[in-house]
PDB file of N, CA and C in Angstrom:
ATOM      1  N   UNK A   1     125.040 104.567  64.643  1.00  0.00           N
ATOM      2  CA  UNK A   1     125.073 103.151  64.971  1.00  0.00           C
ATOM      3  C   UNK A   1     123.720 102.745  65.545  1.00  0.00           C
ATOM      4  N   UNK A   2     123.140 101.953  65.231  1.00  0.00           N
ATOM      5  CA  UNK A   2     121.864 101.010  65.230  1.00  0.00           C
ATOM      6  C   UNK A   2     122.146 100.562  67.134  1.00  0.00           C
ATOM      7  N   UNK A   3     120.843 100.813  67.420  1.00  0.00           N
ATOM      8  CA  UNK A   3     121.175 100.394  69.367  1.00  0.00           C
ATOM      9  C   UNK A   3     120.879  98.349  68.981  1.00  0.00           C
ATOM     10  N   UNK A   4     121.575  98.311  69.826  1.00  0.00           N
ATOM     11  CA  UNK A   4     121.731  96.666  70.371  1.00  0.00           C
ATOM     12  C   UNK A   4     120.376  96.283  70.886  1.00  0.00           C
ATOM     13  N   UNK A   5     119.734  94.820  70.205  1.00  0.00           N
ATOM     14  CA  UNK A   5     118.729  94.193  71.156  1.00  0.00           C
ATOM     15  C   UNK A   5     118.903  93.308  71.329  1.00  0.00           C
ATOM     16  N   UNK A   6     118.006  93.242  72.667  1.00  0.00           N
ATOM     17  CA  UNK A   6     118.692  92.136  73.139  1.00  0.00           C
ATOM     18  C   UNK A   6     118.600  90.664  72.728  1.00  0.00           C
ATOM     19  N   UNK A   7     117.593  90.376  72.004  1.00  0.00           N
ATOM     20  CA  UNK A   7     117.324  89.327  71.104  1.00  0.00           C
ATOM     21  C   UNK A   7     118.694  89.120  69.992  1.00  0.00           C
ATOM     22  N   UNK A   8     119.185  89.873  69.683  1.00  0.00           N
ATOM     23  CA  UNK A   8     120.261  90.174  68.383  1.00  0.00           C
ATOM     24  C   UNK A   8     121.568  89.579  69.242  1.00  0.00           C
ATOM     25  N   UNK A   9     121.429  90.391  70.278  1.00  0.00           N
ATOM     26  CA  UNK A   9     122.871  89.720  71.371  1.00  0.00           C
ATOM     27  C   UNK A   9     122.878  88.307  71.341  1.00  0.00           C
ATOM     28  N   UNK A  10     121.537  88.149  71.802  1.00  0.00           N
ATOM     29  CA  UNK A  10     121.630  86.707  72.164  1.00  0.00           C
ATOM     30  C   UNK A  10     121.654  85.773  71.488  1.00  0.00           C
ATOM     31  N   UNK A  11     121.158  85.764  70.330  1.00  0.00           N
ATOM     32  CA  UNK A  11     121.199  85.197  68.960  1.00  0.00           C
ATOM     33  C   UNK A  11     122.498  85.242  68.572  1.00  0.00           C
ATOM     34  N   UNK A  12     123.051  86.112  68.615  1.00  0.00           N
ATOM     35  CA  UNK A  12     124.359  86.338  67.868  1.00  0.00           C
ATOM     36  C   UNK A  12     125.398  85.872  68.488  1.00  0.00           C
ATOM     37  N   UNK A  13     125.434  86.350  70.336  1.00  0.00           N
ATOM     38  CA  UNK A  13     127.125  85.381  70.818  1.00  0.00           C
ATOM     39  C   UNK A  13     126.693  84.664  72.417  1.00  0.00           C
ATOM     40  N   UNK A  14     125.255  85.256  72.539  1.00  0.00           N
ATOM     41  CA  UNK A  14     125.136  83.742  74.250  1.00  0.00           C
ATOM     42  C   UNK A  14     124.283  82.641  73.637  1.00  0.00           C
ATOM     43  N   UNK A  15     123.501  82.474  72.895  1.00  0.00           N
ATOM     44  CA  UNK A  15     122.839  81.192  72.337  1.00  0.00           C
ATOM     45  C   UNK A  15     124.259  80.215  72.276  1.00  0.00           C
ATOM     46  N   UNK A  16     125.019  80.628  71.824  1.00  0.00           N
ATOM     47  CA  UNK A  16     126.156  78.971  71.288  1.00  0.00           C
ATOM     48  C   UNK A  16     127.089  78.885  72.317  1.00  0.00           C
ATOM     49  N   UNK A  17     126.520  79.506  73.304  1.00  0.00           N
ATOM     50  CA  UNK A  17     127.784  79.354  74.408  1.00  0.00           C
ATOM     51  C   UNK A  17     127.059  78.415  75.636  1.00  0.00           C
ATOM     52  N   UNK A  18     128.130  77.491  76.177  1.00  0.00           N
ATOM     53  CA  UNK A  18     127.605  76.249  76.996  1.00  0.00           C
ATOM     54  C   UNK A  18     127.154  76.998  78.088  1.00  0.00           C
ATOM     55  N   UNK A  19     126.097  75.609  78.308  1.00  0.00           N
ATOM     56  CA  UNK A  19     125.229  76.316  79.453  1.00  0.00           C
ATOM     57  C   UNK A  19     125.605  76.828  80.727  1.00  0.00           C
ATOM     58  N   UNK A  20     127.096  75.938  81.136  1.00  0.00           N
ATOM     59  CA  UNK A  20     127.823  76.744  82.285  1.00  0.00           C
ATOM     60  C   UNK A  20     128.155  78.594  82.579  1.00  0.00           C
ATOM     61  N   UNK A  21     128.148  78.695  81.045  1.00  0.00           N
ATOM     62  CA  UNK A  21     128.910  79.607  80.617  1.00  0.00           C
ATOM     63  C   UNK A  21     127.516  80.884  80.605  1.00  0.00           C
ATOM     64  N   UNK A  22     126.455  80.374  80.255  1.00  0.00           N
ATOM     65  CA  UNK A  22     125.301  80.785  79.926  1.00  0.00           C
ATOM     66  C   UNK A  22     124.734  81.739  81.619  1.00  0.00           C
ATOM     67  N   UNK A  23     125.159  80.564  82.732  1.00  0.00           N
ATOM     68  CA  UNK A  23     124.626  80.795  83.906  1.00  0.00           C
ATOM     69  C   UNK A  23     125.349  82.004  84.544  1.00  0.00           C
ATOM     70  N   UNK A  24     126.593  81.511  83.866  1.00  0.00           N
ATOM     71  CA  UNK A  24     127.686  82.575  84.457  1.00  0.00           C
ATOM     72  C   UNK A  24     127.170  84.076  84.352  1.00  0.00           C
ATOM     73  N   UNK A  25     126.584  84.212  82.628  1.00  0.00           N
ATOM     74  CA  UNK A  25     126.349  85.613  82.452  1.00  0.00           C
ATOM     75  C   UNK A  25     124.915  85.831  83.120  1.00  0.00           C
ATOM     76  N   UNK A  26     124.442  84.986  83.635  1.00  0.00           N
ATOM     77  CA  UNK A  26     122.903  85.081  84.092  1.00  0.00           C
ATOM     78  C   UNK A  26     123.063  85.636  85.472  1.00  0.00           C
ATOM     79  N   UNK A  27     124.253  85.280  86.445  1.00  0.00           N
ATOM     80  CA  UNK A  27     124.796  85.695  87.378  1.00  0.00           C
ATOM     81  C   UNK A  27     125.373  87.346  87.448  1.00  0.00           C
ATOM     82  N   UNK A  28     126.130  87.708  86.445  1.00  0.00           N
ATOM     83  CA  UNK A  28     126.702  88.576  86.266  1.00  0.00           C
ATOM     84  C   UNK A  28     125.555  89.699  86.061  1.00  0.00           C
ATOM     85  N   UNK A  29     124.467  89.743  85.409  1.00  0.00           N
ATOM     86  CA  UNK A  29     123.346  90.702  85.030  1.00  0.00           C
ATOM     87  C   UNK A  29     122.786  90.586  86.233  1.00  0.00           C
ATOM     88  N   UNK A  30     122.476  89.437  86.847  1.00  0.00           N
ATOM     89  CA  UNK A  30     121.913  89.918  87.967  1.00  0.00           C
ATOM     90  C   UNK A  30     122.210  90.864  88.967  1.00  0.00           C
ATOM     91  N   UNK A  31     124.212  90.392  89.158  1.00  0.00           N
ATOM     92  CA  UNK A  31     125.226  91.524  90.444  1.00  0.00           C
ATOM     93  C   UNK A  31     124.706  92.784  89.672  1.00  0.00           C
ATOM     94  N   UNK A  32     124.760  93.133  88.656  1.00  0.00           N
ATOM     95  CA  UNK A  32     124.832  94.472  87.947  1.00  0.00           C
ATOM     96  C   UNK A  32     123.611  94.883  88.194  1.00  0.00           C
ATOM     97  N   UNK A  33     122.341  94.106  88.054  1.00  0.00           N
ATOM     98  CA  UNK A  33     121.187  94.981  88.149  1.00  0.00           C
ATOM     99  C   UNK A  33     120.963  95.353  89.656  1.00  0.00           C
ATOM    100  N   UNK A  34     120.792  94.227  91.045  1.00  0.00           N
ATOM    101  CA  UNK A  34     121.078  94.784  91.653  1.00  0.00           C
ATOM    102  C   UNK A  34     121.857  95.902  92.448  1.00  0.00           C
ATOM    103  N   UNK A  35     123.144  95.921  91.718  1.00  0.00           N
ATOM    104  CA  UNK A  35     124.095  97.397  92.245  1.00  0.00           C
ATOM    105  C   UNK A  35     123.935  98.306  91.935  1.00  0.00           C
ATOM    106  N   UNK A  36     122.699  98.196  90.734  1.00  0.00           N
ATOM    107  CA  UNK A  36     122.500  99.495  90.193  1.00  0.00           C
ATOM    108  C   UNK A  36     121.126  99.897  90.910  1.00  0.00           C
ATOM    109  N   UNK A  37     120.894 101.218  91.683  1.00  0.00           N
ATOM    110  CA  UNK A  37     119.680 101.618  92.404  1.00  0.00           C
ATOM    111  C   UNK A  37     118.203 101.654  91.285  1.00  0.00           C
ATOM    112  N   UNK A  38     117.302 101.064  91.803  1.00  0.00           N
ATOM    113  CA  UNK A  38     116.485 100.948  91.079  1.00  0.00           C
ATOM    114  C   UNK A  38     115.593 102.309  90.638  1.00  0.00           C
ATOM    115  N   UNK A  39     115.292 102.855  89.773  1.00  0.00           N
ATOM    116  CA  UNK A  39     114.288 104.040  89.640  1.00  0.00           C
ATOM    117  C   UNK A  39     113.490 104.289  90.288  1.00  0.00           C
ATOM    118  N   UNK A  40     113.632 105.280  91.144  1.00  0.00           N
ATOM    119  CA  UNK A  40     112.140 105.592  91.883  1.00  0.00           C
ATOM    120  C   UNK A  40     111.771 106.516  91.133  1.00  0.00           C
ATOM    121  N   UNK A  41     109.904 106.814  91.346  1.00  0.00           N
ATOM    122  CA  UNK A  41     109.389 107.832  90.970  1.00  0.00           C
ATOM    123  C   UNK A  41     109.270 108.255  92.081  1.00  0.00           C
ATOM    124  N   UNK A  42     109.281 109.520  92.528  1.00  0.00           N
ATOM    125  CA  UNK A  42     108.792 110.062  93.725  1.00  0.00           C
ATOM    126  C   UNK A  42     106.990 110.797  93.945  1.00  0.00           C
ATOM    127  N   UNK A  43     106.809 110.477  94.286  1.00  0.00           N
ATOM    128  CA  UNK A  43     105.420 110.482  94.717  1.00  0.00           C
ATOM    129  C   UNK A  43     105.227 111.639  95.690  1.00  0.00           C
ATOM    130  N   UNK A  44     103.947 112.125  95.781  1.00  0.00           N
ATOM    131  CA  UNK A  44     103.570 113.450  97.124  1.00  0.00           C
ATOM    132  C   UNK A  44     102.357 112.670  98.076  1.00  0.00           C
ATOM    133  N   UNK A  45     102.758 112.516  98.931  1.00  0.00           N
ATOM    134  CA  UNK A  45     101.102 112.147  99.965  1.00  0.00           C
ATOM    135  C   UNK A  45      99.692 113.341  99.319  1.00  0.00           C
ATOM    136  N   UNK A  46      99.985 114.143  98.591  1.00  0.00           N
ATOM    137  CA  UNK A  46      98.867 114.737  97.997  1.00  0.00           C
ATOM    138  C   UNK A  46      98.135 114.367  97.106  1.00  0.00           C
ATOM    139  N   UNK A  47      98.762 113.133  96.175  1.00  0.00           N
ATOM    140  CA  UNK A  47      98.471 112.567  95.438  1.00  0.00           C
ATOM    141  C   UNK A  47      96.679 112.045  95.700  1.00  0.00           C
ATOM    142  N   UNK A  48      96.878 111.523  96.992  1.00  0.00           N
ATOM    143  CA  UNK A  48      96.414 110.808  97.308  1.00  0.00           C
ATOM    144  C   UNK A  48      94.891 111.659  97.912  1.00  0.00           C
ATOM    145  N   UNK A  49      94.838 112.950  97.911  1.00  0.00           N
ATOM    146  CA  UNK A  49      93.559 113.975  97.981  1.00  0.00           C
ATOM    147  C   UNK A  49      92.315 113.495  97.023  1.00  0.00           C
ATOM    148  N   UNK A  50      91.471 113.019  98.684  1.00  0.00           N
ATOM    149  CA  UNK A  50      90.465 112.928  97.825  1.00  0.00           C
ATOM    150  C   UNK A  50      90.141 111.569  97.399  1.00  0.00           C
ATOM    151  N   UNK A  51      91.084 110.830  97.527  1.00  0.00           N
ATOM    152  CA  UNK A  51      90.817 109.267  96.989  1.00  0.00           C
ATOM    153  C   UNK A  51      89.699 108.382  98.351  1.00  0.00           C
ATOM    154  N   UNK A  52      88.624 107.806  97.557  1.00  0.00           N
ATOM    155  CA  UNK A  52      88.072 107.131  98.309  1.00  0.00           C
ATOM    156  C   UNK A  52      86.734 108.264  98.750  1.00  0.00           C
ATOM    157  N   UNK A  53      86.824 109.447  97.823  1.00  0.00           N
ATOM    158  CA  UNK A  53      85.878 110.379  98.526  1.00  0.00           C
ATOM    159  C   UNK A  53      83.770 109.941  98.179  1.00  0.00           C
ATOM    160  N   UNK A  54      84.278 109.005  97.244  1.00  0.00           N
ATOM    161  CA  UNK A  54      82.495 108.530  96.863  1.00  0.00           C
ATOM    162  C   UNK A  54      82.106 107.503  97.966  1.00  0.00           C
ATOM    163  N   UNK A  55      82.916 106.971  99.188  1.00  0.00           N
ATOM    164  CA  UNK A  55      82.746 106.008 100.422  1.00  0.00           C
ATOM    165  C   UNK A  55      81.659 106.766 100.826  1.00  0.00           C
ATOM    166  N   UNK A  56      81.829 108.127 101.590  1.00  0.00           N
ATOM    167  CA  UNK A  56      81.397 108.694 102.295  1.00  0.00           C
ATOM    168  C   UNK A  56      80.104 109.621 101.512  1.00  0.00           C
ATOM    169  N   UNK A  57      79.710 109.503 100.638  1.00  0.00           N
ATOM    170  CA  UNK A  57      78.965 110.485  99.468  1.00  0.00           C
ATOM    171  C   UNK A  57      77.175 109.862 100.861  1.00  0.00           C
ATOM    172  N   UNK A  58      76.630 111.020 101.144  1.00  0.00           N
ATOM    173  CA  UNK A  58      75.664 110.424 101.833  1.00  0.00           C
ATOM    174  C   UNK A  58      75.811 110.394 103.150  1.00  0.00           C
ATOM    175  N   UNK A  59      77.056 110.401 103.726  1.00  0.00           N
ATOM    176  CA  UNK A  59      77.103 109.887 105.003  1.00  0.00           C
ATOM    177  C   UNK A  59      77.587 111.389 105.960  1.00  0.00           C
ATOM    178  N   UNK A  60      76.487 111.412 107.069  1.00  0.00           N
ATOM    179  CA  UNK A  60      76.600 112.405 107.911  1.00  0.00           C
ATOM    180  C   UNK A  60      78.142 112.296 109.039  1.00  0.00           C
ATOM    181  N   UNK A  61      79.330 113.161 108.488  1.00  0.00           N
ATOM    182  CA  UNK A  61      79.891 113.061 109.389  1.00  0.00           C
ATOM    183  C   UNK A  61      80.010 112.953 110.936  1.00  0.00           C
ATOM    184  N   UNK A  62      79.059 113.487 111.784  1.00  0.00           N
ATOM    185  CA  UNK A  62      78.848 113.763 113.132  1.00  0.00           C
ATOM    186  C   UNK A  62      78.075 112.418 113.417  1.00  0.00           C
ATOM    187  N   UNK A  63      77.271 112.127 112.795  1.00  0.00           N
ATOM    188  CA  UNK A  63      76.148 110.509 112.624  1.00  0.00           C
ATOM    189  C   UNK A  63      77.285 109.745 112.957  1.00  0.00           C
ATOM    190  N   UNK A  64      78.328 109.722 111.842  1.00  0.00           N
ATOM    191  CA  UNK A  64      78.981 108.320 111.998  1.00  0.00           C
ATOM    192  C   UNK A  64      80.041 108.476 113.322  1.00  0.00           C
ATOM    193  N   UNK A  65      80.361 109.578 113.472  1.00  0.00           N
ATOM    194  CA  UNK A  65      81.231 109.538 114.963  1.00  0.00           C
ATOM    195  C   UNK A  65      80.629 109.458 115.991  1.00  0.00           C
ATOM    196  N   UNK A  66      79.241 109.860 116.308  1.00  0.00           N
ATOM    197  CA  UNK A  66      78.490 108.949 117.435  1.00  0.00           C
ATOM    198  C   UNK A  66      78.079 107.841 117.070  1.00  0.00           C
ATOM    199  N   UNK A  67      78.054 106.885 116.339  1.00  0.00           N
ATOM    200  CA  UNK A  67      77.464 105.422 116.455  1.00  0.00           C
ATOM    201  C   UNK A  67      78.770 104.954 116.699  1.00  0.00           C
ATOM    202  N   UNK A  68      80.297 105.449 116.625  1.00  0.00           N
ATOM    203  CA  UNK A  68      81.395 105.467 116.813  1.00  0.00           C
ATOM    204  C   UNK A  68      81.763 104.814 118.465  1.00  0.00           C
ATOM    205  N   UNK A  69      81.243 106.062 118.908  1.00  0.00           N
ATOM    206  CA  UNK A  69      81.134 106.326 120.502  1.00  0.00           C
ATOM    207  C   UNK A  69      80.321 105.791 120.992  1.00  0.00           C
ATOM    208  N   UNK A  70      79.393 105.231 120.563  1.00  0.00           N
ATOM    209  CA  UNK A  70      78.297 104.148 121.180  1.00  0.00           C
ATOM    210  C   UNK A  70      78.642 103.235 121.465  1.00  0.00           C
ATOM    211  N   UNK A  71      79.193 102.505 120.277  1.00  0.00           N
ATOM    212  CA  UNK A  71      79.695 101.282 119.960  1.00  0.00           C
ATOM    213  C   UNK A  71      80.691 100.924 120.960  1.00  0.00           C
ATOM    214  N   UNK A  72      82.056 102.652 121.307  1.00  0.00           N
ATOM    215  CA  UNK A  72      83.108 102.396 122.282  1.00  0.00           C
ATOM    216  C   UNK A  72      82.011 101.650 123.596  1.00  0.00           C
ATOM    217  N   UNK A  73      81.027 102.354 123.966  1.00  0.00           N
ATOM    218  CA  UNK A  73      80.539 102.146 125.272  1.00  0.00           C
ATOM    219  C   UNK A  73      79.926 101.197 125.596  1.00  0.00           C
ATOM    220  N   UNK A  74      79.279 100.437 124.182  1.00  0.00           N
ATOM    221  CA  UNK A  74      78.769  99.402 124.507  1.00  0.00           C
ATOM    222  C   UNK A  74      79.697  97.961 125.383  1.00  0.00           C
ATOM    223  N   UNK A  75      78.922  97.339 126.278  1.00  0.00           N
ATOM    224  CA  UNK A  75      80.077  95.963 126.808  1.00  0.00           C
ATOM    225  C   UNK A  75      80.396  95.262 125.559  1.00  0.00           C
ATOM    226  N   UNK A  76      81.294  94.406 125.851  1.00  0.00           N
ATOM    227  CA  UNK A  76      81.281  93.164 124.770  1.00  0.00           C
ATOM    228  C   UNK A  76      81.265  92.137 124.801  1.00  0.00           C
TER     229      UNK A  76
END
């Protein structure tokens, strides 16, 4: 059996149905999609290794944590 689209559905039996009737099912897909849990992908915080590592390309770690500490000491 050939899968259902949804263009074919709609063409075929909600196009000729009154617009009350129309909202109704617009209602109904909505309860359903919400009750149904949405797909997560699950993700790792490791992913994330390394991202942003060309910021720092050049830059003396120890440099930038004392202008860090300067800055704390300066008044304002």
């Amino acid at each position: 059996m050939a899968a259902l689209r949804a263009e074919d559905v709609y063409k075929r039996h909600i196009k000729s149905l009154p617009a009350e009737e129309r909202a109704k099912l617009i209602e109904l897909i909505g309860k359903d999609l919400v009750a149904q849990p949405a797909e997560q992908t699950l993700h790792s915080v490791m992913e994330l290794h390394g991202l942003g590592r060309e910021i720092w390309d050049g830059i003396d770690a120890q440099e930038y944590v004392d202008e860090l500490r300067d800055e704390w000491d300066r008044p304002q």
